[in-house]
N, C-alpha and C. Protein backbone atom coordinates (compact mmCIF):
# COMPACT_ATOMS: atom_id res chain seq x y z
N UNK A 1 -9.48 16.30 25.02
CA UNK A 1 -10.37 15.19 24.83
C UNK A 1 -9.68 13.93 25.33
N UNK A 2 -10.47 13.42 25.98
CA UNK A 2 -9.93 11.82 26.90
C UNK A 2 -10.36 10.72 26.36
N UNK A 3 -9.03 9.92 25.90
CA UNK A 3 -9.09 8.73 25.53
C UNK A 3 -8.82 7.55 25.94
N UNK A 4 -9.66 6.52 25.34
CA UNK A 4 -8.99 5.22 26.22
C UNK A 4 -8.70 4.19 24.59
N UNK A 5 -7.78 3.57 24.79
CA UNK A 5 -7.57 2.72 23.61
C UNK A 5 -7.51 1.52 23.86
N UNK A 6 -8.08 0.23 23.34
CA UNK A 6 -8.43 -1.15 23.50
C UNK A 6 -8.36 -1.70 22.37
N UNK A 7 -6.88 -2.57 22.17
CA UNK A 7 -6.54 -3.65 21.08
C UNK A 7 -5.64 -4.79 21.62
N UNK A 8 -5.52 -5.68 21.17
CA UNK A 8 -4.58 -6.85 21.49
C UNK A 8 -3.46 -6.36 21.11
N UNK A 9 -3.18 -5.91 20.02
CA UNK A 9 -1.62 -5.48 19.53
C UNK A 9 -0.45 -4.32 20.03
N UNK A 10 0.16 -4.36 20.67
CA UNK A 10 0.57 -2.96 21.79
C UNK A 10 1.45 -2.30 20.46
N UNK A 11 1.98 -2.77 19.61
CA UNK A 11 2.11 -1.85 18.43
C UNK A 11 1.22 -1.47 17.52
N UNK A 12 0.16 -1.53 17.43
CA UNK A 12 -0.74 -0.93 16.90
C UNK A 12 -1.85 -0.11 18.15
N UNK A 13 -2.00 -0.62 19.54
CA UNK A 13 -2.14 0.16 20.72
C UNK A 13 -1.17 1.41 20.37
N UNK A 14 -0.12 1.51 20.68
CA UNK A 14 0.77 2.67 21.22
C UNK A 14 0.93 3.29 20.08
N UNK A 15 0.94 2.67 18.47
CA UNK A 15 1.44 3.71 17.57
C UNK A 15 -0.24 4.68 17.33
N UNK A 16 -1.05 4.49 17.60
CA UNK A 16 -3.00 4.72 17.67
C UNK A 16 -2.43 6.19 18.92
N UNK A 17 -1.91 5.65 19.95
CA UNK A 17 -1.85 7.03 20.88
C UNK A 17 -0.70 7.58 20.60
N UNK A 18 0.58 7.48 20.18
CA UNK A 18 1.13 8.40 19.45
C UNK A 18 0.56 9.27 19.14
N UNK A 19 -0.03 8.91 17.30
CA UNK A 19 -0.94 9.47 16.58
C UNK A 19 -2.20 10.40 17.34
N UNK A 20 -2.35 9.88 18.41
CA UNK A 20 -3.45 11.03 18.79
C UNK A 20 -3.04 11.79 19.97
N UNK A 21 -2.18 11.75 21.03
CA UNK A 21 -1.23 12.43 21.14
C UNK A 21 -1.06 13.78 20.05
N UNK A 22 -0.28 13.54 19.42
CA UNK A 22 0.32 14.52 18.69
C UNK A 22 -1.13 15.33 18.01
N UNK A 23 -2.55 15.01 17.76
CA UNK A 23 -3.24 15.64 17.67
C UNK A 23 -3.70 16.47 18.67
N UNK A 24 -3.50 16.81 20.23
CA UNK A 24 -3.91 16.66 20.59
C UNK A 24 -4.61 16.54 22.02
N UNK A 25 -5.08 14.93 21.43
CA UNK A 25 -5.74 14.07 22.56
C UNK A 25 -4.85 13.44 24.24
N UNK A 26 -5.58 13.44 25.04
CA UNK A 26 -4.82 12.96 26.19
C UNK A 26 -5.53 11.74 26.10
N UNK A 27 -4.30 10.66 25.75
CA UNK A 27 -4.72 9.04 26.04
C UNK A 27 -4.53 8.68 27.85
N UNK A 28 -5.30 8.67 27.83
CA UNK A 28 -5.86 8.38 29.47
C UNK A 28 -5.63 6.62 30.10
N UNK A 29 -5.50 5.86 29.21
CA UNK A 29 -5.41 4.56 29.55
C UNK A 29 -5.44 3.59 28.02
N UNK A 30 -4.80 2.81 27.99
CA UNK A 30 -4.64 1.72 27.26
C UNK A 30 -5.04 0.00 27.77
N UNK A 31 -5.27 -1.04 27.04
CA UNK A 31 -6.29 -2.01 27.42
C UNK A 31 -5.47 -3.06 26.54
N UNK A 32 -5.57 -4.20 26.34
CA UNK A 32 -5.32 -5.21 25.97
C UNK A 32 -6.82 -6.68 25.75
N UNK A 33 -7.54 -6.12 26.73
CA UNK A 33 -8.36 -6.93 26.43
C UNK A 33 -10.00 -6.50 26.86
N UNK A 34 -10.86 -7.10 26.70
CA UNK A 34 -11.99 -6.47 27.28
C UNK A 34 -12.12 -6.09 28.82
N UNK A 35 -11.86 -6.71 29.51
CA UNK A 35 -11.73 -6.72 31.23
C UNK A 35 -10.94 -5.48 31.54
N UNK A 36 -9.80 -5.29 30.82
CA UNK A 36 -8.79 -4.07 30.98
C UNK A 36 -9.16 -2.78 30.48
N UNK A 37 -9.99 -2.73 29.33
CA UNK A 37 -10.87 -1.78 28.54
C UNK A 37 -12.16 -1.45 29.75
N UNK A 38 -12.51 -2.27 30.24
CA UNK A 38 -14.13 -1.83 30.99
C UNK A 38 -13.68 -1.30 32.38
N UNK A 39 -12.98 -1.92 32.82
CA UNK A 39 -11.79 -1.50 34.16
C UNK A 39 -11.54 0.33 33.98
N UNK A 40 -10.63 0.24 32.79
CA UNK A 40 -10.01 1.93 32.41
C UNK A 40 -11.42 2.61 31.96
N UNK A 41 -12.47 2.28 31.31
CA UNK A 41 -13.65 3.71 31.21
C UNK A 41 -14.17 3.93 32.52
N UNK A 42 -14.70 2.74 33.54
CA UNK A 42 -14.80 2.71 34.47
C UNK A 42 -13.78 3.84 35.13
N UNK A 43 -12.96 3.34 35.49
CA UNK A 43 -12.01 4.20 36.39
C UNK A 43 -11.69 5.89 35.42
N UNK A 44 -11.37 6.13 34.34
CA UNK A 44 -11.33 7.30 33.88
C UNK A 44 -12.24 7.98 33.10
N UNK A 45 -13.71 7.37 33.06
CA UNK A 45 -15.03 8.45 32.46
C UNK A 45 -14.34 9.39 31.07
N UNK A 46 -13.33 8.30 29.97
CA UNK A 46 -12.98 8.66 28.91
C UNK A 46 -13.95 9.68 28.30
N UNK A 47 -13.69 10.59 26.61
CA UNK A 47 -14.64 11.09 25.94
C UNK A 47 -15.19 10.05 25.39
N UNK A 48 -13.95 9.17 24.87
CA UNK A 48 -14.43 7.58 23.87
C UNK A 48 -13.30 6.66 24.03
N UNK A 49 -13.80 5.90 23.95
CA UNK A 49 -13.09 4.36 24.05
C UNK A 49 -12.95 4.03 22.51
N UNK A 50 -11.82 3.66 21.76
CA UNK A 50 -11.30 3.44 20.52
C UNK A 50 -11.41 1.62 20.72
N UNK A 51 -11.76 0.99 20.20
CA UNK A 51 -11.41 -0.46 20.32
C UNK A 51 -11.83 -1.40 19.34
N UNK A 52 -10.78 -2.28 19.59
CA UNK A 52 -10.81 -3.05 18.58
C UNK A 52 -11.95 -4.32 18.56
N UNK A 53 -12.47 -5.10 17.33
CA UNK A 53 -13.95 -5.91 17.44
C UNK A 53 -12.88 -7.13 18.18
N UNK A 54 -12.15 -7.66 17.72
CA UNK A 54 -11.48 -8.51 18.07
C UNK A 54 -10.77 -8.81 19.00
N UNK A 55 -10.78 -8.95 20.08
CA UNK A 55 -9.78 -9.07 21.13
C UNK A 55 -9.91 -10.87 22.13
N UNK A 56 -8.93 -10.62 22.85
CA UNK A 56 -8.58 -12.15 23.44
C UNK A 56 -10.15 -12.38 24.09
N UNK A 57 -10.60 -13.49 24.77
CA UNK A 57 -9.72 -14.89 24.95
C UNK A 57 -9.70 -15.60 23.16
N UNK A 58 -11.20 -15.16 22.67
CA UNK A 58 -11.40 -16.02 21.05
C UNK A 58 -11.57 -15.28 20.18
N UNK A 59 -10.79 -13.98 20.33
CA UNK A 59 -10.64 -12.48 18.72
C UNK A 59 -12.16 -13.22 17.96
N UNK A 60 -13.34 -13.03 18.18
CA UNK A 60 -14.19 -12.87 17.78
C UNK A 60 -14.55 -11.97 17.71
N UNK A 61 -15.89 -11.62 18.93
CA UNK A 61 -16.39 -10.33 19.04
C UNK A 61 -16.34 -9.49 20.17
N UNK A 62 -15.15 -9.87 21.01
CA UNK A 62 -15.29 -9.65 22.21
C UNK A 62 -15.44 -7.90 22.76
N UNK A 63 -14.27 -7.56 21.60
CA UNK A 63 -14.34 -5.89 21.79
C UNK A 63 -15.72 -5.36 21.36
N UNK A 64 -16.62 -5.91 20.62
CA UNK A 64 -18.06 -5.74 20.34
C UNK A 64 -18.57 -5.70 21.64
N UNK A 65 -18.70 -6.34 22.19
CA UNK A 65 -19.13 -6.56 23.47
C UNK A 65 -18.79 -5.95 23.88
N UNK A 66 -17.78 -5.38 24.55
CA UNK A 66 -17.49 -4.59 25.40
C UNK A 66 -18.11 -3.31 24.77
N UNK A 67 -17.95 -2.82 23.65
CA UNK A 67 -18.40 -1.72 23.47
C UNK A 67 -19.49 -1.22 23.26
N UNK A 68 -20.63 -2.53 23.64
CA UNK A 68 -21.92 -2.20 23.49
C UNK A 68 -22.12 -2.18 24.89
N UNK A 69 -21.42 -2.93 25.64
CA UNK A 69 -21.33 -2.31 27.20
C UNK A 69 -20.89 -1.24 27.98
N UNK A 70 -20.17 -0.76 27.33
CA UNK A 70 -20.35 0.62 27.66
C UNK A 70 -20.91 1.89 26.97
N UNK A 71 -21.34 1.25 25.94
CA UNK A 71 -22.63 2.47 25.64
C UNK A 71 -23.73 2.54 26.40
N UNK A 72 -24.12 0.95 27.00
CA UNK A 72 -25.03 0.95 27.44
C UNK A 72 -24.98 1.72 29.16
N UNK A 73 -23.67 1.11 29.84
CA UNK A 73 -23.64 1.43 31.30
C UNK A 73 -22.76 3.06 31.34
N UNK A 74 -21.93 3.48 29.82
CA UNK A 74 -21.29 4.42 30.40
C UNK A 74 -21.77 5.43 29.24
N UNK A 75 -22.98 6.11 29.17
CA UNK A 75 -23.47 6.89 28.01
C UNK A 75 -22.69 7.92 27.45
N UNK A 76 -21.71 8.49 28.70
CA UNK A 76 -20.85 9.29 28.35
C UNK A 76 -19.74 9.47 27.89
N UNK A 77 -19.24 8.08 27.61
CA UNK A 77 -18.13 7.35 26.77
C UNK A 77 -18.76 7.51 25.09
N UNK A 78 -17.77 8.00 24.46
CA UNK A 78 -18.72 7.73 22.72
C UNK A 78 -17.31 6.45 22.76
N UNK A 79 -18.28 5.23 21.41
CA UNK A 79 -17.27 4.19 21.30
C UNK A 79 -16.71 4.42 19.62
N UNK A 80 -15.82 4.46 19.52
CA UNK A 80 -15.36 4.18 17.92
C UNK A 80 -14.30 2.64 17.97
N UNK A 81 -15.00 1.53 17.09
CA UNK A 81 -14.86 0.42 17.22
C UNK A 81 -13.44 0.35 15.26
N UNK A 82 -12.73 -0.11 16.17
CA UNK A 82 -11.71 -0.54 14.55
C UNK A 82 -11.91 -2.05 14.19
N UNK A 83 -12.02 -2.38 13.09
CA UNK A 83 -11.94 -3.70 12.91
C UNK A 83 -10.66 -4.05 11.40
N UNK A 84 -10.11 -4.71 11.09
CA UNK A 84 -8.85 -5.20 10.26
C UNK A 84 -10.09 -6.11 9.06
N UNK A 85 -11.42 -6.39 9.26
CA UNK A 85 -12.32 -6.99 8.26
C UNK A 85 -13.57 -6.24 8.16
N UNK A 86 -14.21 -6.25 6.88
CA UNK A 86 -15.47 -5.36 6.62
C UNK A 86 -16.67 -6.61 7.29
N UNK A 87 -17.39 -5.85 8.41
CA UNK A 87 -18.45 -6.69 8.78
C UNK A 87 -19.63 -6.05 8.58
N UNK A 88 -20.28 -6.26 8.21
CA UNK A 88 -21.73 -4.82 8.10
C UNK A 88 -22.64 -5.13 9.52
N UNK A 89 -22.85 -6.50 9.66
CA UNK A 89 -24.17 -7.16 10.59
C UNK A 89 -23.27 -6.39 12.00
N UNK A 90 -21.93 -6.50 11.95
CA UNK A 90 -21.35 -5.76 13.19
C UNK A 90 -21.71 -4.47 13.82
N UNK A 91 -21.38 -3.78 12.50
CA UNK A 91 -21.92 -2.29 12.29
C UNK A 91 -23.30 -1.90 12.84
N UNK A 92 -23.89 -2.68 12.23
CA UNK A 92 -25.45 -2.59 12.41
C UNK A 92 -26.08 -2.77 13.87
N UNK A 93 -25.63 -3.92 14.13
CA UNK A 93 -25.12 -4.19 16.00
C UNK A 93 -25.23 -2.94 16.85
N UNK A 94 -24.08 -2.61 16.47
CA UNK A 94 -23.23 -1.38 17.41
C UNK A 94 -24.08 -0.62 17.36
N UNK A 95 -24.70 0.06 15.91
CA UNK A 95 -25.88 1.19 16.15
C UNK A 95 -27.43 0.60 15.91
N UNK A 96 -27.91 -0.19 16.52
CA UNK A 96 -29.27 -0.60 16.48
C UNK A 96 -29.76 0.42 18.00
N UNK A 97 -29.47 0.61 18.58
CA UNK A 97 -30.08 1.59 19.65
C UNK A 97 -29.98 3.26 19.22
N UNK A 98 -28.40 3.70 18.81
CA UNK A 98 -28.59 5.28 18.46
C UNK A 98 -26.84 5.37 17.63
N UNK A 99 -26.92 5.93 16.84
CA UNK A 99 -26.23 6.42 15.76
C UNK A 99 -25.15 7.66 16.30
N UNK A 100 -25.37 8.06 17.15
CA UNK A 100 -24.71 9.24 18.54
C UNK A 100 -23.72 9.04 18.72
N UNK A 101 -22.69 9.21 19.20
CA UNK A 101 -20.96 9.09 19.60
C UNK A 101 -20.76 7.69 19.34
N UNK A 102 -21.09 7.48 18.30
CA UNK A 102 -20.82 6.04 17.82
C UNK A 102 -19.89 5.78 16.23
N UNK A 103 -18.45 4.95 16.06
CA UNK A 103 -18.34 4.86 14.81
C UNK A 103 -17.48 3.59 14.93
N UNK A 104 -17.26 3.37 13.30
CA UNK A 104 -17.12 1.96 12.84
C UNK A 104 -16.24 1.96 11.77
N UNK A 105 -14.62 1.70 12.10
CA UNK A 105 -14.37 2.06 10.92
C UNK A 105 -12.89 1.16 10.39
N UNK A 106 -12.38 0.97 9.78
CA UNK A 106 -11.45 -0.15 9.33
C UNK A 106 -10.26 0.12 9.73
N UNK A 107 -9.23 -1.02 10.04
CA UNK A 107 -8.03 -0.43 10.84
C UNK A 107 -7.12 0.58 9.49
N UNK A 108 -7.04 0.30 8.37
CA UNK A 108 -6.59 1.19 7.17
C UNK A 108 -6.82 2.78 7.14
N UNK A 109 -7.92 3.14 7.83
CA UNK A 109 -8.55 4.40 7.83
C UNK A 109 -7.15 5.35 8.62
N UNK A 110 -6.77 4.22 10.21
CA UNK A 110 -5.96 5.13 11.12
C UNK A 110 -4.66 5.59 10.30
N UNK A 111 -3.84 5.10 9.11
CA UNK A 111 -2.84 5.18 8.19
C UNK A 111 -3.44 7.03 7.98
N UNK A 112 -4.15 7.45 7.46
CA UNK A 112 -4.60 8.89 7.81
C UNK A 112 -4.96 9.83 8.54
N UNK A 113 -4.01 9.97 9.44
CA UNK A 113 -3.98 10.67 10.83
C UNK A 113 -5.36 12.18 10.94
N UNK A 114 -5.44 12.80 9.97
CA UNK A 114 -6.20 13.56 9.97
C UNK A 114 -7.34 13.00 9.74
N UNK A 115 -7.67 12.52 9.04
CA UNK A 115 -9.01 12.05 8.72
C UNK A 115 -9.23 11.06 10.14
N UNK A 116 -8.27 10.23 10.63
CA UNK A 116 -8.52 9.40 11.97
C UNK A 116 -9.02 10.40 12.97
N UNK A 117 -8.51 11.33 13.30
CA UNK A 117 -8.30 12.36 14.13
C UNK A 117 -9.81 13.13 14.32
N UNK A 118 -10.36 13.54 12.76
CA UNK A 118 -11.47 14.24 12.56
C UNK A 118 -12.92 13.04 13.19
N UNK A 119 -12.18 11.52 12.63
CA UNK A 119 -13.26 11.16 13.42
C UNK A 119 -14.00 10.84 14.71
N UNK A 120 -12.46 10.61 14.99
CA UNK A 120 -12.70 10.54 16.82
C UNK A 120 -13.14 11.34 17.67
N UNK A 121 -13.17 12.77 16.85
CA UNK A 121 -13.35 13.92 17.54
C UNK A 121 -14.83 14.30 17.05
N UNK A 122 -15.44 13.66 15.76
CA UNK A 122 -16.76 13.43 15.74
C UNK A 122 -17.84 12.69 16.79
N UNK A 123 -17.42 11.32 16.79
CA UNK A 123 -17.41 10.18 17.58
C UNK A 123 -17.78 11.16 18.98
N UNK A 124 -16.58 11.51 19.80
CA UNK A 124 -16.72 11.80 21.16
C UNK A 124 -17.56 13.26 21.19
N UNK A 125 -18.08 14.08 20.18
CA UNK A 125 -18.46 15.21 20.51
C UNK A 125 -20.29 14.66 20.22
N UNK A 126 -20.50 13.47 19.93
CA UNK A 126 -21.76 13.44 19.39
C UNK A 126 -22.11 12.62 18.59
N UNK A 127 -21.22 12.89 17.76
CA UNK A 127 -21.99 12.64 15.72
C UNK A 127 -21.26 11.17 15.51
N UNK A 128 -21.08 10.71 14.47
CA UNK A 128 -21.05 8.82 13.96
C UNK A 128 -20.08 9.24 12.88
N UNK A 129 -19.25 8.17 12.93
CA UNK A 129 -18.15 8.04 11.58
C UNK A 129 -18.21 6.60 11.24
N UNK A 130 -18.37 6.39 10.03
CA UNK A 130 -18.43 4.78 9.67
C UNK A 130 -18.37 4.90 8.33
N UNK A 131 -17.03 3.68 8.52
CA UNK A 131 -15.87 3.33 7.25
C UNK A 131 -16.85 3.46 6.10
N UNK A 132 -16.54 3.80 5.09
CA UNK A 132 -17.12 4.18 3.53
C UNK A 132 -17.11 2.84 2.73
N UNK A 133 -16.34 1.79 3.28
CA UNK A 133 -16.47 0.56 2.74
C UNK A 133 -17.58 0.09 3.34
N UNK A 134 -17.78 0.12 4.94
CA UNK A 134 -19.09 -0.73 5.34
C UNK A 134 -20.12 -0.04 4.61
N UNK A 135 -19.92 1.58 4.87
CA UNK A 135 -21.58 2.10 4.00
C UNK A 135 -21.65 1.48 2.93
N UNK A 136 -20.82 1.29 2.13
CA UNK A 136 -20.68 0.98 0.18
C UNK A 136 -21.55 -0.51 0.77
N UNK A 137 -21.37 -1.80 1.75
CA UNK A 137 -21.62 -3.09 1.51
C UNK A 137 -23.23 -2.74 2.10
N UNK A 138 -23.14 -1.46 2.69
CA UNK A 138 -24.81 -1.71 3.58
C UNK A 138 -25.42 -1.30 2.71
N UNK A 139 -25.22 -0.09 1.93
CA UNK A 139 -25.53 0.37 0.96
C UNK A 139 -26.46 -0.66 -0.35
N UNK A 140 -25.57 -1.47 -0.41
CA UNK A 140 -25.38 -2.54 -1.72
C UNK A 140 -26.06 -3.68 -1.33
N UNK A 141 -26.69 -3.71 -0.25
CA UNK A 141 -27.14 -5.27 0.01
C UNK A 141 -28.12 -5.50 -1.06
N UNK A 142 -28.27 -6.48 -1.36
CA UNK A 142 -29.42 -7.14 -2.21
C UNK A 142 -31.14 -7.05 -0.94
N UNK A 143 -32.02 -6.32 -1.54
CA UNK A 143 -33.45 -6.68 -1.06
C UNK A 143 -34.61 -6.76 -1.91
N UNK A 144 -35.24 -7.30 -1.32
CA UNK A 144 -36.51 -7.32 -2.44
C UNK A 144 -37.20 -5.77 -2.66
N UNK A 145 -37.27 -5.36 -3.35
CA UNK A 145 -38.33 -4.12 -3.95
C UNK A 145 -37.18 -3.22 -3.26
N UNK A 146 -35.84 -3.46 -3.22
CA UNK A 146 -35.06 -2.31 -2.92
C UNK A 146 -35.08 -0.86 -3.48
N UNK A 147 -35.90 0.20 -2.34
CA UNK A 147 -36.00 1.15 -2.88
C UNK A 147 -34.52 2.13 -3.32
N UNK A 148 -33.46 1.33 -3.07
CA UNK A 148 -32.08 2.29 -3.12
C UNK A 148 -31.63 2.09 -4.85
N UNK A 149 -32.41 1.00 -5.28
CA UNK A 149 -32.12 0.67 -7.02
C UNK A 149 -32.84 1.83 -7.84
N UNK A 150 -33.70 2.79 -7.14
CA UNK A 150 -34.19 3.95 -7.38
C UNK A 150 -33.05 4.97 -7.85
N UNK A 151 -32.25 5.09 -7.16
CA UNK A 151 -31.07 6.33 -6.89
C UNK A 151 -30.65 6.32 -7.76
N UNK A 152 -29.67 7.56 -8.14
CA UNK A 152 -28.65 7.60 -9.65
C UNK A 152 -27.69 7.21 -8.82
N UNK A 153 -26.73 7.00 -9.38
CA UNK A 153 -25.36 6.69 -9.03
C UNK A 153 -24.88 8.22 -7.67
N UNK A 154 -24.91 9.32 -8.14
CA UNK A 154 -24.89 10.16 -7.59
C UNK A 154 -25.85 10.51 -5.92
N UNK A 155 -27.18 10.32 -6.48
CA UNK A 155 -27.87 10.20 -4.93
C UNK A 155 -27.52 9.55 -3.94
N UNK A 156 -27.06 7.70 -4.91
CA UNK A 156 -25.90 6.71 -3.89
C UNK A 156 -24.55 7.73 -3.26
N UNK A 157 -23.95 8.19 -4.01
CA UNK A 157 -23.03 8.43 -3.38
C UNK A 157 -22.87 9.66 -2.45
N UNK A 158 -24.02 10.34 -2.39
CA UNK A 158 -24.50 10.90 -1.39
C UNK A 158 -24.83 10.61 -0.08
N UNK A 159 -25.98 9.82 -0.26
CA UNK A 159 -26.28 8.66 0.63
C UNK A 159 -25.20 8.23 1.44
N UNK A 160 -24.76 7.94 0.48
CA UNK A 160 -23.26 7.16 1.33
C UNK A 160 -22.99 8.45 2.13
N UNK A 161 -22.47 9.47 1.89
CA UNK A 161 -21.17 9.85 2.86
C UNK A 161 -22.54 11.06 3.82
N UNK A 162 -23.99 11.16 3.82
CA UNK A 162 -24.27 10.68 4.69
C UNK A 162 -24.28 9.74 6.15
N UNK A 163 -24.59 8.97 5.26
CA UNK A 163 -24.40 6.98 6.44
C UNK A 163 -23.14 7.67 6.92
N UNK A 164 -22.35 7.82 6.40
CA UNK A 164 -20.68 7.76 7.38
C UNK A 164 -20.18 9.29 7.69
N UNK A 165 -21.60 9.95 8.34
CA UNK A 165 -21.57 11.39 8.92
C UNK A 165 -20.95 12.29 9.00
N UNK A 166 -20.24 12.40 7.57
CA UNK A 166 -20.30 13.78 6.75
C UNK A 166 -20.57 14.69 7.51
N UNK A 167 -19.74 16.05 7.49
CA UNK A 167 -20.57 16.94 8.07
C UNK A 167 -19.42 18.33 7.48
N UNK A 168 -18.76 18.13 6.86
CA UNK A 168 -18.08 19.18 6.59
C UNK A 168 -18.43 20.21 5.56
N UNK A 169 -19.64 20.04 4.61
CA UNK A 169 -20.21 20.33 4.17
C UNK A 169 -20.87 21.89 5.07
N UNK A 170 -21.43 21.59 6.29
CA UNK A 170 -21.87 22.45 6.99
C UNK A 170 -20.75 23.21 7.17
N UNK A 171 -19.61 22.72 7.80
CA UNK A 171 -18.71 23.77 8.02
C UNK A 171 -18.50 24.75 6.96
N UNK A 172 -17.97 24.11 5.68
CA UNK A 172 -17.54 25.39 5.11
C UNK A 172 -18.90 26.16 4.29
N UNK A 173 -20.03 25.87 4.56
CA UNK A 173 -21.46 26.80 4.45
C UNK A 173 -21.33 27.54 5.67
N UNK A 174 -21.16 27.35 7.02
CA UNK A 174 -21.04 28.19 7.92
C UNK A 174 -22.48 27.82 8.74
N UNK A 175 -22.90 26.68 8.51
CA UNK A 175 -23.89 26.61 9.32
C UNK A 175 -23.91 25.83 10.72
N UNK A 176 -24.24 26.65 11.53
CA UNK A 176 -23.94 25.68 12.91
C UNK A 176 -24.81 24.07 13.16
N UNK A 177 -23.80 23.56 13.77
CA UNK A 177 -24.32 21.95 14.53
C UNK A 177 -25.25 22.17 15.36
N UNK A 178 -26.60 21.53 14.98
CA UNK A 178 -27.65 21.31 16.10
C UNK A 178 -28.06 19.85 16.11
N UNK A 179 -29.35 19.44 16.66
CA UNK A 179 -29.44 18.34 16.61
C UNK A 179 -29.84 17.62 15.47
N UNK A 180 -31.00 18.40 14.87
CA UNK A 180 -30.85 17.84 13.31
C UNK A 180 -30.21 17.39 12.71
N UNK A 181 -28.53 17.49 12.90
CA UNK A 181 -27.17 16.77 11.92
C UNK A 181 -27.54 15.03 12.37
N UNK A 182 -27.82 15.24 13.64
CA UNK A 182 -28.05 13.76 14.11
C UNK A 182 -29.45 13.26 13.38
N UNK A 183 -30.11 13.63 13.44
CA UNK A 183 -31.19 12.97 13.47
C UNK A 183 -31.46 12.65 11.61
N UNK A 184 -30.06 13.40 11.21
CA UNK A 184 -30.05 12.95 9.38
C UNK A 184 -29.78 11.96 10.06
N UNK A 185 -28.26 11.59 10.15
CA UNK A 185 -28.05 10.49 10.08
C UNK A 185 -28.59 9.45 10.74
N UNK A 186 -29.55 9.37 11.52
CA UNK A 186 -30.59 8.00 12.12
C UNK A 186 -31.43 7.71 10.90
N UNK A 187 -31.45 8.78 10.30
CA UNK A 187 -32.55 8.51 9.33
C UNK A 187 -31.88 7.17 8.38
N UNK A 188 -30.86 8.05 7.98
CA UNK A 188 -30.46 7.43 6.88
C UNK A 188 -29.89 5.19 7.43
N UNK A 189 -29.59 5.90 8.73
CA UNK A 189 -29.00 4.43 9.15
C UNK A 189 -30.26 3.26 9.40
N UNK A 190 -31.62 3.71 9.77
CA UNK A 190 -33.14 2.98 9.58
C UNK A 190 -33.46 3.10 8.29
N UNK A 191 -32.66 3.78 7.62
CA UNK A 191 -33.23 3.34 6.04
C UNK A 191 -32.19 2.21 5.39
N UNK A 192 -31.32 2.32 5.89
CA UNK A 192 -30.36 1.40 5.47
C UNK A 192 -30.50 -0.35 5.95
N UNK A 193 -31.12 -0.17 7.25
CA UNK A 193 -31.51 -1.00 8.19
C UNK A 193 -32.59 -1.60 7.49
N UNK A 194 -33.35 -1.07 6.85
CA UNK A 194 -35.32 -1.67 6.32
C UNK A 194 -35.28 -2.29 5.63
């Protein structure tokens, strides 16, 4: 599986391909900024581009950008976006078109190489991984006639690991991946969205 990695920090760049390396992954190119990130999918037709929301000239949203640009121009890139702050409206951003080789998830998560590992390899085969903190804040928003104040505590926390595309459940039932796994989770991410 081919990777490209995009952060400002070359120690948190290089220790990210280490880590997947050793799973692994062939890191195919590394980036520093958006221009250098769109350059390397461009030139190496990655599985996914890993990148960070924040990057130069004004660590706003620039890696956002970029990575909604190449969902859009490179479909065959899946993006998994890291961010160091919980943003939800970000989140929401990133998957307002499709929920598909798409994830969102906090730079704390990569500290767990396996669980990092499982998601990237979600991410680029298809399916969505997104941090359990953003689900918990999307989850939790305040709305009027919120139908989620319905749920037990339990249905929530279902829900949740839903939203952040769960799927191991199937594995150890033994049931194979079709498209339906996807099309839970759109559901659940337009319900989260309403």
């Amino acid at each position: 599986m081919r990777v490209v990695i995009a952060d400002d920090s070359v120690l948190l760049r290089e220790g990210i391909a280490r880590l997947l390396e050793e799973e692994g992954f062939e890191v195919v190119g590394q980036a520093n900024d958006p221009e250098q990130l769109l350059l390397k999918v461009r030139s190496y037709s990655p599985d996914v581009a890993i990148v960070d929301i924040r990057m130069p000239p004004t660590h706003t949203d620039e890696g956002l950008r970029a990575a909604r640009e190449i969902r859009e121009k490179h479909p065959g890139t899946a993006v998994l976006v890291l961010s160091q702050y919980v943003e939800p409206e970000y989140a929401l951003e990133l998957l307002a078109d499709s929920a598909e080789g798409v994830g969102y998830l906090l730079k704390d998560r990569v500290s767990d190489v396996t669980e990092f590992a499982a998601a990237v390899r979600r991410v680029a085969e298809g399916g969505s991984a997104l941090d359990p903190t953003v689900v918990s804040q999307l989850v939790g928003r305040n709305r009027k006639d919120d139908p989620l104040a319905r749920l037990t505590p339990r249905e929530r926390e279902v829900l949740e690991l839903m939203a952040e595309g769960r799927t191991s459940i199937f594995g150890k039932l033994r049931l194979p991946a079709d498209s339906s796994d996807h099309r839970r989770v759109l559901a659940v991410l337009a319900y989260l969205r309403g």
